[in-house]
Protein backbone atom coordinates (compact mmCIF):
# COMPACT_ATOMS: atom_id res chain seq x y z
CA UNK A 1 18.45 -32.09 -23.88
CA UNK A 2 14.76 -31.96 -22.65
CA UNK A 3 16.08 -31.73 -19.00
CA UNK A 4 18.37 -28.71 -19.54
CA UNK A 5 15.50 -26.94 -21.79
CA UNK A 6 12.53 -26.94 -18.67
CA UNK A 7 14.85 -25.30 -16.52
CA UNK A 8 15.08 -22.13 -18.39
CA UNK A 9 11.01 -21.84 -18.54
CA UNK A 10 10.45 -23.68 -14.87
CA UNK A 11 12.72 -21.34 -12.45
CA UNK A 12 11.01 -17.97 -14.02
CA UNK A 13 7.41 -19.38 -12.80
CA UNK A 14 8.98 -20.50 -9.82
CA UNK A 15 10.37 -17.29 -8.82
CA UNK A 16 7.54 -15.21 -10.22
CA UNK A 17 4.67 -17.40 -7.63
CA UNK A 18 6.83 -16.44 -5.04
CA UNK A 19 7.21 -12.99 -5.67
CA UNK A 20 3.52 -12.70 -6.29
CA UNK A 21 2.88 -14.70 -2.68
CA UNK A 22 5.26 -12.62 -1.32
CA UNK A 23 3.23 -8.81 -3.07
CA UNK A 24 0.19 -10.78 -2.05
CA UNK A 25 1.22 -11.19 1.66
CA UNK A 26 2.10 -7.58 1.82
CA UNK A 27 -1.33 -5.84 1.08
CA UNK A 28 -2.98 -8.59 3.31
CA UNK A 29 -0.52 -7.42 5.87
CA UNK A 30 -0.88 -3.71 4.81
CA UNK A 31 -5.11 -3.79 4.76
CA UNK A 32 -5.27 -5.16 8.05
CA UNK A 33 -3.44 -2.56 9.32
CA UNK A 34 -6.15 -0.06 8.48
CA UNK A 35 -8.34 -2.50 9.50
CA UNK A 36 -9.32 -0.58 13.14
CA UNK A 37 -8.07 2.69 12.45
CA UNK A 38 -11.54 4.47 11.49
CA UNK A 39 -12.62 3.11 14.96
CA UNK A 40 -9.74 3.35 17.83
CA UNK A 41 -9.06 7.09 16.81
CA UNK A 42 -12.15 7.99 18.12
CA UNK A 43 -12.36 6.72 21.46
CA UNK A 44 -9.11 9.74 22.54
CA UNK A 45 -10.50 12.64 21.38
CA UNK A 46 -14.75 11.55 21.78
CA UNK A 47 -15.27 14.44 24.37
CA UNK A 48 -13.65 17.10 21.56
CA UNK A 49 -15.88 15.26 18.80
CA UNK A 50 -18.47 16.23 21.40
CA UNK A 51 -17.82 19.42 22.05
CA UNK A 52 -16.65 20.32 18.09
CA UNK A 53 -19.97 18.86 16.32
CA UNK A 54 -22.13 19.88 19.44
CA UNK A 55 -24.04 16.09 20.54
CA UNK A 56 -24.35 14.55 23.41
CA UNK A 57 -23.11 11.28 25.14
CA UNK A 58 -25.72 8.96 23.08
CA UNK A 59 -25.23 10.65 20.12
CA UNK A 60 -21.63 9.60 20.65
CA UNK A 61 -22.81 6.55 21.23
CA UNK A 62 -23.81 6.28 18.00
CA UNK A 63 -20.38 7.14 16.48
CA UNK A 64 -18.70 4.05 18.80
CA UNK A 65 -21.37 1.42 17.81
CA UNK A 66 -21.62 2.73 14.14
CA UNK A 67 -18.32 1.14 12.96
CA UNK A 68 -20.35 -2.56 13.69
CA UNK A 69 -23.38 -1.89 12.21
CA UNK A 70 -21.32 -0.81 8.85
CA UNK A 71 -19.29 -3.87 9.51
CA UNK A 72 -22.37 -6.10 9.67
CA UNK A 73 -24.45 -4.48 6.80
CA UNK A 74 -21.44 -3.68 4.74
CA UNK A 75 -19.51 -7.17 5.03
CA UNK A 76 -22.57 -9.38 3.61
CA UNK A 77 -21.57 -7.55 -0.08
CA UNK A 78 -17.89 -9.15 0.58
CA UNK A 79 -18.47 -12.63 -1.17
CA UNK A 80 -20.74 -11.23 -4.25
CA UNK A 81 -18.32 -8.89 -5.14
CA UNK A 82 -15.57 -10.92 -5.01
CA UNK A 83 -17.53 -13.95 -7.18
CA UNK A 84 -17.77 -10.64 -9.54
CA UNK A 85 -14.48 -8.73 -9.90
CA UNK A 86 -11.27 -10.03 -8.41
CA UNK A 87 -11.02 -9.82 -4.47
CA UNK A 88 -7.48 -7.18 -4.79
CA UNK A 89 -9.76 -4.84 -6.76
CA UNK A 90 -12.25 -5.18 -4.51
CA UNK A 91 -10.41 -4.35 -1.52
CA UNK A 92 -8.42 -2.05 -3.32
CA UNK A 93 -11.58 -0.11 -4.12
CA UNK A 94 -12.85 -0.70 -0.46
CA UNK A 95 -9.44 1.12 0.81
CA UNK A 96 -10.28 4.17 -1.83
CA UNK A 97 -13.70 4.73 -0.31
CA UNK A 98 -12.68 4.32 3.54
CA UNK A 99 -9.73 7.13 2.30
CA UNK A 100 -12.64 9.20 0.93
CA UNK A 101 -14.68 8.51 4.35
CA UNK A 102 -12.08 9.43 6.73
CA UNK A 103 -11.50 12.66 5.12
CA UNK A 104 -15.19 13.63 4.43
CA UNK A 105 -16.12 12.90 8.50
CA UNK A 106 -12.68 15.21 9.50
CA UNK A 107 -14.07 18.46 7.13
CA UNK A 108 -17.69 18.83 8.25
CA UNK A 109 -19.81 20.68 10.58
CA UNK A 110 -22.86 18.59 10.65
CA UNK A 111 -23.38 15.41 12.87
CA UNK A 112 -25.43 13.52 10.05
CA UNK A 113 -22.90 14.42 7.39
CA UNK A 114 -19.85 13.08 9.79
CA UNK A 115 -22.13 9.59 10.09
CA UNK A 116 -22.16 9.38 6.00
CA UNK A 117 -18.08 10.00 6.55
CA UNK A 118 -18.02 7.43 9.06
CA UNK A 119 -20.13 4.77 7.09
CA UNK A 120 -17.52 5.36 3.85
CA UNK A 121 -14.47 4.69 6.08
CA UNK A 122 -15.80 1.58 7.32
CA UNK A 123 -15.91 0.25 3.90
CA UNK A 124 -12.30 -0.60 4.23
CA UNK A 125 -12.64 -2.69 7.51
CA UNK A 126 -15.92 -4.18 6.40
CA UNK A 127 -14.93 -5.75 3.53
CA UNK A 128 -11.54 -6.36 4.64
CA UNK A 129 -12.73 -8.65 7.67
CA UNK A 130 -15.02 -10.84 5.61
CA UNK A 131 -12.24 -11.59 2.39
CA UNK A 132 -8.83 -11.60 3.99
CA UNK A 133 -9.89 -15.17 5.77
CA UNK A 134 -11.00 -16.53 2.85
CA UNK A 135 -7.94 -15.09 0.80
CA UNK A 136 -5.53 -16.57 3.10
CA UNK A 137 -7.26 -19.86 2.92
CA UNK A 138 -6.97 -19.42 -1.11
CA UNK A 139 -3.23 -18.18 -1.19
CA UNK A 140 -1.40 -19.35 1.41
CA UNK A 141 -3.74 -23.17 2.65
CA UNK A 142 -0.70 -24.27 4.11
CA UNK A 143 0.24 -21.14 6.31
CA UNK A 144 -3.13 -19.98 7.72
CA UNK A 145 -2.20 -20.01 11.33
CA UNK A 146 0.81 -17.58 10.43
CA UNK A 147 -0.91 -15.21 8.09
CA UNK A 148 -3.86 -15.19 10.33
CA UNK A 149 -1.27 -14.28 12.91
CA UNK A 150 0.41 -11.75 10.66
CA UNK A 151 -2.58 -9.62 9.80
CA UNK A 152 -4.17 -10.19 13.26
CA UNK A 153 -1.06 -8.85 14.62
CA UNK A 154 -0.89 -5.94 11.94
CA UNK A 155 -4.18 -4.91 12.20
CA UNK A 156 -3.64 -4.78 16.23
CA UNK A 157 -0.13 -2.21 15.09
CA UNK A 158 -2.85 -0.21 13.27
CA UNK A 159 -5.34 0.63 15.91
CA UNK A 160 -2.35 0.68 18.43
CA UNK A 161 -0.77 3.66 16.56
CA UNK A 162 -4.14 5.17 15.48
CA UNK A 163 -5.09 5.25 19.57
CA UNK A 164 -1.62 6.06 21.07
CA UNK A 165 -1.38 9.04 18.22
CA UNK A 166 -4.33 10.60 17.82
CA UNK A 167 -4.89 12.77 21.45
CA UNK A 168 -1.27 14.15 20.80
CA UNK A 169 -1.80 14.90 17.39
CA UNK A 170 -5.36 16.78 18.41
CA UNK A 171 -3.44 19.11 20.76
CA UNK A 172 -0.55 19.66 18.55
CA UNK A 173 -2.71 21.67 15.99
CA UNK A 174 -5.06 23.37 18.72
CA UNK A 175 -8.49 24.34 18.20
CA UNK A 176 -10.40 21.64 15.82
CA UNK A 177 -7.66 19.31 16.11
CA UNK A 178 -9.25 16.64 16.78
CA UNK A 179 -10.30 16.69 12.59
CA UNK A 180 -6.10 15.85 11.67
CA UNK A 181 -6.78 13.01 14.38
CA UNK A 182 -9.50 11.54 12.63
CA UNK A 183 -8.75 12.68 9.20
CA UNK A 184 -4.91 11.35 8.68
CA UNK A 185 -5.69 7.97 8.38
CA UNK A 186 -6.60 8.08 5.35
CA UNK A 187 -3.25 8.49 4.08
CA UNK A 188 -2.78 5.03 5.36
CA UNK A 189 -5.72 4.03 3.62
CA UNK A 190 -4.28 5.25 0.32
CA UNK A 191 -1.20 3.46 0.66
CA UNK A 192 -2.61 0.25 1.25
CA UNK A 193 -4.51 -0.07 -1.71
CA UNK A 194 -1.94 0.48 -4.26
CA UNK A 195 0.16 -3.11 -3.96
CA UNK A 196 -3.90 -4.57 -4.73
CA UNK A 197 -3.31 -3.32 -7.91
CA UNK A 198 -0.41 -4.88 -8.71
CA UNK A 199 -0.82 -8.36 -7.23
CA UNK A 200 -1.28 -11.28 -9.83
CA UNK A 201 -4.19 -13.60 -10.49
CA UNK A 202 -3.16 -17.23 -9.94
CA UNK A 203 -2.58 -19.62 -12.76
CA UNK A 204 -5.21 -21.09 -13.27
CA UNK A 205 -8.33 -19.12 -11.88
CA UNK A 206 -10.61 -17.57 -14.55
CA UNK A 207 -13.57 -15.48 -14.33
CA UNK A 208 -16.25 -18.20 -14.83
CA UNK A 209 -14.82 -19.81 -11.82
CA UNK A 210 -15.52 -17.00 -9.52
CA UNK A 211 -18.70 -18.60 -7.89
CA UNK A 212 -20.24 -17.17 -4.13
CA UNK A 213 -21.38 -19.73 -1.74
CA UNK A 214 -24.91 -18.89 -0.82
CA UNK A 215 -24.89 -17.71 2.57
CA UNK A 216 -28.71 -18.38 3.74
CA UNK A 217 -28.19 -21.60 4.54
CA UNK A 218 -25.88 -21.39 7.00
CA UNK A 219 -29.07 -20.55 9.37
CA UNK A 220 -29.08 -24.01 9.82
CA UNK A 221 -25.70 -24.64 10.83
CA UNK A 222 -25.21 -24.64 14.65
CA UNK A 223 -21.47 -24.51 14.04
CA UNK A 224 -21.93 -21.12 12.17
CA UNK A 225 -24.66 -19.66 14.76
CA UNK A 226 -21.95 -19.95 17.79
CA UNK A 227 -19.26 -18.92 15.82
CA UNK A 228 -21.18 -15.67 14.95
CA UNK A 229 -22.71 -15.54 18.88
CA UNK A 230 -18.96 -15.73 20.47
CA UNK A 231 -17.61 -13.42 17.62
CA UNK A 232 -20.43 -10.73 18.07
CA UNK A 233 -19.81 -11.26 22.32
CA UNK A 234 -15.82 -10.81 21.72
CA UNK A 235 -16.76 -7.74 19.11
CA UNK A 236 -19.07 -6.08 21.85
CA UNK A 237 -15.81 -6.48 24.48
CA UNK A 238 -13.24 -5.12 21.98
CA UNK A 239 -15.35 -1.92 20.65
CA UNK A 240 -17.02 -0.67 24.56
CA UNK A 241 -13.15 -0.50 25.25
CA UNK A 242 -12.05 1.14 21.75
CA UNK A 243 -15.23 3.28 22.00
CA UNK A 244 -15.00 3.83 25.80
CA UNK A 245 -12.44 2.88 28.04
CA UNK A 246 -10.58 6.06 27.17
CA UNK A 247 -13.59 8.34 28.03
CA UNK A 248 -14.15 6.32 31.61
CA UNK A 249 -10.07 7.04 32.48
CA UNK A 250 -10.82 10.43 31.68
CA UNK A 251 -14.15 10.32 33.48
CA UNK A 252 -11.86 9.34 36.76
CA UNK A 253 -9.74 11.48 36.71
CA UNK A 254 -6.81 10.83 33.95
CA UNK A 255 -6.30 13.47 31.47
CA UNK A 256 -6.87 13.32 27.89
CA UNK A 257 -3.18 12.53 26.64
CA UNK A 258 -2.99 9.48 29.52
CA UNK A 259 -5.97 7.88 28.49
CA UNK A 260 -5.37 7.95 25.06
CA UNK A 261 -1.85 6.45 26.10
CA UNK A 262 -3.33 3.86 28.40
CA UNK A 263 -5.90 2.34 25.41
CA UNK A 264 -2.67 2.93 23.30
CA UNK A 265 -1.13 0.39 25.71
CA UNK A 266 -4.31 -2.10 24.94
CA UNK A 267 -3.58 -2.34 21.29
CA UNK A 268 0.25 -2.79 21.41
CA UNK A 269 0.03 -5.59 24.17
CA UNK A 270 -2.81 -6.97 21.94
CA UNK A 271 -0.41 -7.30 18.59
CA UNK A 272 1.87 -10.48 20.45
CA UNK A 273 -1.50 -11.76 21.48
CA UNK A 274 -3.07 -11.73 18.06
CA UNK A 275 0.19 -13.29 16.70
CA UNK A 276 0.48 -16.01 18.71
CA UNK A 277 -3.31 -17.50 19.33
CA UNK A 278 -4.10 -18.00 15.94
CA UNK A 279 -1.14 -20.90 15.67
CA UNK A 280 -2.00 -22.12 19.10
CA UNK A 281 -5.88 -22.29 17.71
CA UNK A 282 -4.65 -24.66 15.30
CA UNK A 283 -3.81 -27.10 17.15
CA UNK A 284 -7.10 -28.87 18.77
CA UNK A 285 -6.42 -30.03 22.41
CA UNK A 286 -5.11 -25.99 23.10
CA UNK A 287 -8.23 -24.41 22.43
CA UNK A 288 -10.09 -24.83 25.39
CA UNK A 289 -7.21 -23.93 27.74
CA UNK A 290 -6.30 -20.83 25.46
CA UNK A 291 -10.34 -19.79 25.84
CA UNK A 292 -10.28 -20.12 30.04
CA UNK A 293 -7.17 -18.15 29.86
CA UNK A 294 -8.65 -15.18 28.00
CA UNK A 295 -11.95 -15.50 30.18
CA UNK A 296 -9.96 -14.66 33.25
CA UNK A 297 -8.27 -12.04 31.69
CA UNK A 298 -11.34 -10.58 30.67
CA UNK A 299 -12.43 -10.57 34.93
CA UNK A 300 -9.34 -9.52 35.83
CA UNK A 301 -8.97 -6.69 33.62
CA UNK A 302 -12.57 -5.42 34.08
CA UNK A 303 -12.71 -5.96 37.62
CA UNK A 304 -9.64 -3.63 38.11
CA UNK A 305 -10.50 -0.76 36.00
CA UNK A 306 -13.93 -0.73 37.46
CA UNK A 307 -12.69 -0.95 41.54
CA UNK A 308 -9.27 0.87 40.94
CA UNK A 309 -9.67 3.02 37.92
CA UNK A 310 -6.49 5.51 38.86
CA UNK A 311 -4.31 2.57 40.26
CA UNK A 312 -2.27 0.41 37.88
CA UNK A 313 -4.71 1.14 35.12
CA UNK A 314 -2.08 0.14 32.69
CA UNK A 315 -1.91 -3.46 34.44
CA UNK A 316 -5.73 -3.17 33.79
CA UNK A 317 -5.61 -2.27 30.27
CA UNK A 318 -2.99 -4.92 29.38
CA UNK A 319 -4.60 -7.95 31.02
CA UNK A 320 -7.71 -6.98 29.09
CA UNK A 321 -5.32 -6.58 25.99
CA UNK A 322 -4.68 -10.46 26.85
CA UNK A 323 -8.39 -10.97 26.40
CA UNK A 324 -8.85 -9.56 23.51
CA UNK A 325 -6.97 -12.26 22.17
CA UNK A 326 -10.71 -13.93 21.29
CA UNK A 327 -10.45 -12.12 18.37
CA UNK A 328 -7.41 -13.83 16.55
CA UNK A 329 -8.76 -16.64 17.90
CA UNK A 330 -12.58 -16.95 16.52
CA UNK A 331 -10.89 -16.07 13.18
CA UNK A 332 -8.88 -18.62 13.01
CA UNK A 333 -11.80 -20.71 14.42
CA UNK A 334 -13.19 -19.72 10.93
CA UNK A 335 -10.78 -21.24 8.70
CA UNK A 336 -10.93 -24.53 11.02
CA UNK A 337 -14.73 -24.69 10.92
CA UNK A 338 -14.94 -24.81 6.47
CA UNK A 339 -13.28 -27.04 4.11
CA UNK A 340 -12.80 -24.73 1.30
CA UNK A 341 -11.93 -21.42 0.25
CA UNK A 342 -15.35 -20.51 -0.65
CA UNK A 343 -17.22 -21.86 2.61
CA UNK A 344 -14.52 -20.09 4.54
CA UNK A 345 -15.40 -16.34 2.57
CA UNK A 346 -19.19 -17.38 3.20
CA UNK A 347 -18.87 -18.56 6.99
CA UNK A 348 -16.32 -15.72 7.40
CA UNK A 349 -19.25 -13.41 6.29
CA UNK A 350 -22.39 -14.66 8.15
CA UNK A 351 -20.10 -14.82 11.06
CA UNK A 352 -18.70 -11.28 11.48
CA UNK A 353 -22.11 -9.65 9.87
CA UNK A 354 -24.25 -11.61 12.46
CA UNK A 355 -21.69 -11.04 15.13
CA UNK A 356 -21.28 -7.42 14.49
CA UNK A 357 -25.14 -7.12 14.58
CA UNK A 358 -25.01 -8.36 17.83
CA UNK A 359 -22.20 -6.15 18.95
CA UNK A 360 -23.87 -2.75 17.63
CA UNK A 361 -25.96 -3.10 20.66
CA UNK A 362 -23.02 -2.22 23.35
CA UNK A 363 -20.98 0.31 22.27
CA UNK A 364 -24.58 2.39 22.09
CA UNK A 365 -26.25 1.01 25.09
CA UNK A 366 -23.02 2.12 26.96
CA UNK A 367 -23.52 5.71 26.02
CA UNK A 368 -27.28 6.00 26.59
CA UNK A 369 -27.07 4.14 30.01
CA UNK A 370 -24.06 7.16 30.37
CA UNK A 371 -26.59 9.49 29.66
CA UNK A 372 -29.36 8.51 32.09
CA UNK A 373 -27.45 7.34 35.41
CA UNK A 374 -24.06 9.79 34.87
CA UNK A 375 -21.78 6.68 35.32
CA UNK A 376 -20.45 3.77 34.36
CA UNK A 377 -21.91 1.22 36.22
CA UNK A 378 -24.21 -0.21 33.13
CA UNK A 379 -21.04 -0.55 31.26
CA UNK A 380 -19.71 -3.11 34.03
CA UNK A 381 -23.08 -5.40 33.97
CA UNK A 382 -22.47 -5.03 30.24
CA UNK A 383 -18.95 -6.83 30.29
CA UNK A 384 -20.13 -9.16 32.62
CA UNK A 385 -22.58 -10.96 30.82
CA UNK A 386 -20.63 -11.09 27.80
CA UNK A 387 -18.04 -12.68 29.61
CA UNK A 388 -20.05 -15.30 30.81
CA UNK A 389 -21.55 -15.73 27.68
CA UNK A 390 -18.34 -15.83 25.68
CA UNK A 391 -17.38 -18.47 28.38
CA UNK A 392 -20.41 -20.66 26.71
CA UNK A 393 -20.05 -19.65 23.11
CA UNK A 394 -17.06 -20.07 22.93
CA UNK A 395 -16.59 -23.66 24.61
CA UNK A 396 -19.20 -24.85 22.08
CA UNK A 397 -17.35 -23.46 19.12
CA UNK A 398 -13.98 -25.26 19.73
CA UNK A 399 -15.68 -28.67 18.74
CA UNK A 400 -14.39 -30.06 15.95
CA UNK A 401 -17.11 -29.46 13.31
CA UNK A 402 -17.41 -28.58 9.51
CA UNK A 403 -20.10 -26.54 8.68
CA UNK A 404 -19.93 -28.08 5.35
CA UNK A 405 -20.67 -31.26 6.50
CA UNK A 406 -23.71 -29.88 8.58
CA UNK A 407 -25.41 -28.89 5.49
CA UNK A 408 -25.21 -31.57 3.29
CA UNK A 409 -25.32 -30.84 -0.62
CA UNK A 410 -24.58 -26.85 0.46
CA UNK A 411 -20.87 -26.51 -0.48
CA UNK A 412 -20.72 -29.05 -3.64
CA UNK A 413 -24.01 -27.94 -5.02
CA UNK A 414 -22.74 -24.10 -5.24
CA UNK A 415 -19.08 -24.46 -5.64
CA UNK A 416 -17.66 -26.75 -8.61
CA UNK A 417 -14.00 -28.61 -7.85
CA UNK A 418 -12.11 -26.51 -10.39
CA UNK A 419 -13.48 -23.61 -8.27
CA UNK A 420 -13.11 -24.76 -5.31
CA UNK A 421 -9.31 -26.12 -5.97
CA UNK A 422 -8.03 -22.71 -8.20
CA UNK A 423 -6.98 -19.66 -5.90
CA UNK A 424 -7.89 -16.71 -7.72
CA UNK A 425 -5.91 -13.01 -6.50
C-alpha cells in the first residue's frame, strides 16, 4: 500500500524538475543569444554611425571599446544582486534595460546621449556573462561542458545574425538606416527575458541562503589573475575584429554589404567552435593541444587579412573564427578552476571584469592609432602581442588548480554547506 501511494506524489516532482531544467535551459540558451548583439551590429554600419552622429574614427573608437568597459564595470554588480533577488529576475531585469538601451542609442542625435544608450544595452551582456557560469554550475553540475557549449554556441548564432543582418537591413530603409540596424535588437532582448519569469526556484533554496562570495580576495589567487589576463587577451582579439575587421575590408576595398557578410562568416564558423571546445576543455590532457591549435589560427588568420586583405578574405575570417574558440574555452576554464557554485559566480566575475578592463584598451587604441597614421598597421602589432601573450596566459591557466584551495578559509568562511549544496533559480 505505501509503495503504490509515493508514486502518485513522486512522478509529479519528477516531471515538474525536468520541465523546470528544461524552461531553465531555454532562457540560458535564449540570454546568450543576445549576449553580443549590442556589440557585432556595430562593426557593419560604423562608417554610417560616423557619418549619421557626425564623430570621428576615435570617437568610434569609443563606441567599439565601450561594450568592455560596461562589461567590466557593470559585471562586478552580478554576484550582489544575485545573493539579493533571484538570479532569473535579475537577468530578466538586465534583458529589460539592454531592450531600453538599444532603442534609446537607435532614436538620438547626440553622440553622448547614444553612449548612455549604449551603456543600458550592455546591461544585458554584462550581467549575463558573469551569472550564466555560475547558473549552469548550480542547475545543471553534471552537464557543464554541454550547456557551456549550448550558450557559447547560441550566443555565437546571436552576434552571427546581428553582423550578417544589420548592413542589409541599413540599406533596406535608406537614409538613417543604420538606427533599425542597431535598434531591432531589442526585440530580441524582450523576448528573452520573459521565460526568466517563469522559471522555478529549486527545492530547497531559500532567501537566507543566497550568500555572495567576496570577490577581493581573489587578488591573491594566481589561478584567478591568469584566468582574467588570457580572458581580457582573448576579449581584446574577439572585439578589434567585431569592432573592426569590417571597417578594414571596407577600408581595402570591399563594399559595405561584403564586409558585413565576411564578419557575418566569423560568427557562424565560430558557433561549432564554441560548441565543441568547451567539452574538449573538460577533459585535462586536451587542453594544451586545443590552446596551440587556436594560437595558430589566430597567425594564420591575421597574417592573411593583413598581407591579402581582398584575396580569400573569407578563408581569413574563418580561421580566425577557429581562434576565437579561446572564448568557450576560458569559460569553461572557469567552472574547472572553482569547486562550488558560488566561487564559480565570484571567479566568473573578477575574471571577465578584470579581463574586460584589460580589453577596453584595444578596440580604442585601434581607432586612435587609425586616426593618427591613416592605416591599419597598429592594429596588426596589436594582435600580435596578444597572441603571444595568450600563448603564455593561457598555457599557465590549463594547470590543474582550485582557486579555492589557493585561498584557504575564503570559500567556507563566506559560503555555508546548505548554500553552497542548494541551487537556487
Amino acid at each position: 500500500m505505501t509503495r503504490t501511494a509515493d508514486v502518485p506524489s513522486t512522478a509529479p516532482a519528477a516531471g515538474d524538475r525536468r520541465r523546470g531544467l528544461l524552461l531553465v535551459a531555454v532562457a540560458i540558451v535564449l540570454t546568450a543569444t543576445n549576449l553580443r548583439t549590442a556589440v557585432s551590429s556595430v562593426g557593419p554600419v560604423l562608417e554610417e554611425l560616423e557619418s549619421g552622429l557626425g564623430v570621428s574614427s576615435a570617437a568610434a573608437g569609443v563606441v567599439t571599446t565601450m561594450p568592455v568597459v560596461c562589461f567590466a564595470a557593470i559585471g562586478f554588480a552580478g554576484p550582489p544582486l544575485a545573493a539579493r533577488f533571484r538570479d532569473a529576475h535579475v537577468l530578466a531585469g538586465a534583458l529589460l534595460t539592454m531592450a531600453a538601451g538599444l532603442v534609446l542609442r537607435a532614436v538620438v542625435d547626440s553622440f553622448a546621449v547614444f553612449l548612455a544608450g549604449t551603456a543600458l544595452a550592455m546591461v544585458g551582456g554584462a550581467l549575463g556573462n558573469v551569472l550564466l557560469p555560475g547558473l549552469v554550475k548550480r542547475w545543471f553540475p553534471e552537464r557543464t561542458g554541454l550547456l557551456v557549449g549550448a550558450y557559447s554556441a547560441a550566443m555565437a548564432i546571436g552576434g552571427a545574425v546581428a553582423a550578417t543582418a544589420t548592413a542589409p537591413i541599413a540599406a533596406a530603409v535608406g537614409p538613417d538606416g543604420w538606427r533599425w540596424g542597431l535598434g531591432i535588437w531589442a526585440a530580441l532582448a524582450l523576448a528573452a527575458a520573459l521565460p526568466w519569469f517563469l522559471t522555478p526556484r529549486q527545492p530547497g533554496a531559500s532567501r537566507g541562503e543566497h550568500r555572495a562570495v567576496p570577490m577581493a580576495p581573489l587578488r591573491r589567487s594566481p589561478t584567478a589573475l591568469v584566468l582574467a589576463a588570457f580572458f581580457g587577451l582573448q576579449a581584446t582579439q574577439a572585439y578589434v575584429v567585431m569592432g573592426w575587421s569590417a571597417q578594414y575590408l571596407r577600408d581595402s576595398g570591399l563594399s559595405a554589404a561584403t564586409a558585413g557578410l565576411l564578419l557575418g562568416i566569423n560568427s557562424i564558423v565560430v558557433i561549432p567552435v564554441n560548441a565543441v571546445a568547451p567539452a574538449l576543455t573538460v577533459r585535462q590532457r586536451l587542453q594544451r593541444p586545443l590552446l596551440l591549435g587556436f594560437m595558430a589560427c589566430y597567425v594564420v588568420g591575421w597574417s592573411g587579412l593583413w598581407l591579402a586583405p581582398r584575396t580569400v578574405p573569407w578563408l581569413w575570417m574563418s580561421v580566425l573564427a577557429v581562434g576565437m574558440g579561446t572564448f568557450s574555452m576560458v569559460l569553461a576554464l572557469i567552472g574547472l578552476r572553482a569547486r562550488t557554485p558560488e566561487t564559480t559566480a565570484a571567479l566568473s566575475t573578477v575574471t571577465q571584469g578584470w579581463g574586460y578592463v584589460l580589453a577596453a584598451t584595444g578596440p580604442l587604441l585601434v581607432g586612435v592609432l587609425r586616426d593618427v597614421t591613416g592605416g591599419y598597421t597598429g592594429m596588426f602589432v596589436l594582435v600580435a602581442v596578444t597572441t603571444v601573450g595568450l600563448t603564455a596566459t593561457g598555457w599557465l591557466a590549463t594547470r590543474e588548480r582550485y582557486v579555492d584551495d589557493e585561498l584557504p578559509g575564503w570559500s567556507p568562511a563566506a559560503v555555508t554547506p546548505a548554500a553552497a549544496a542548494s541551487p537556487r533559480g
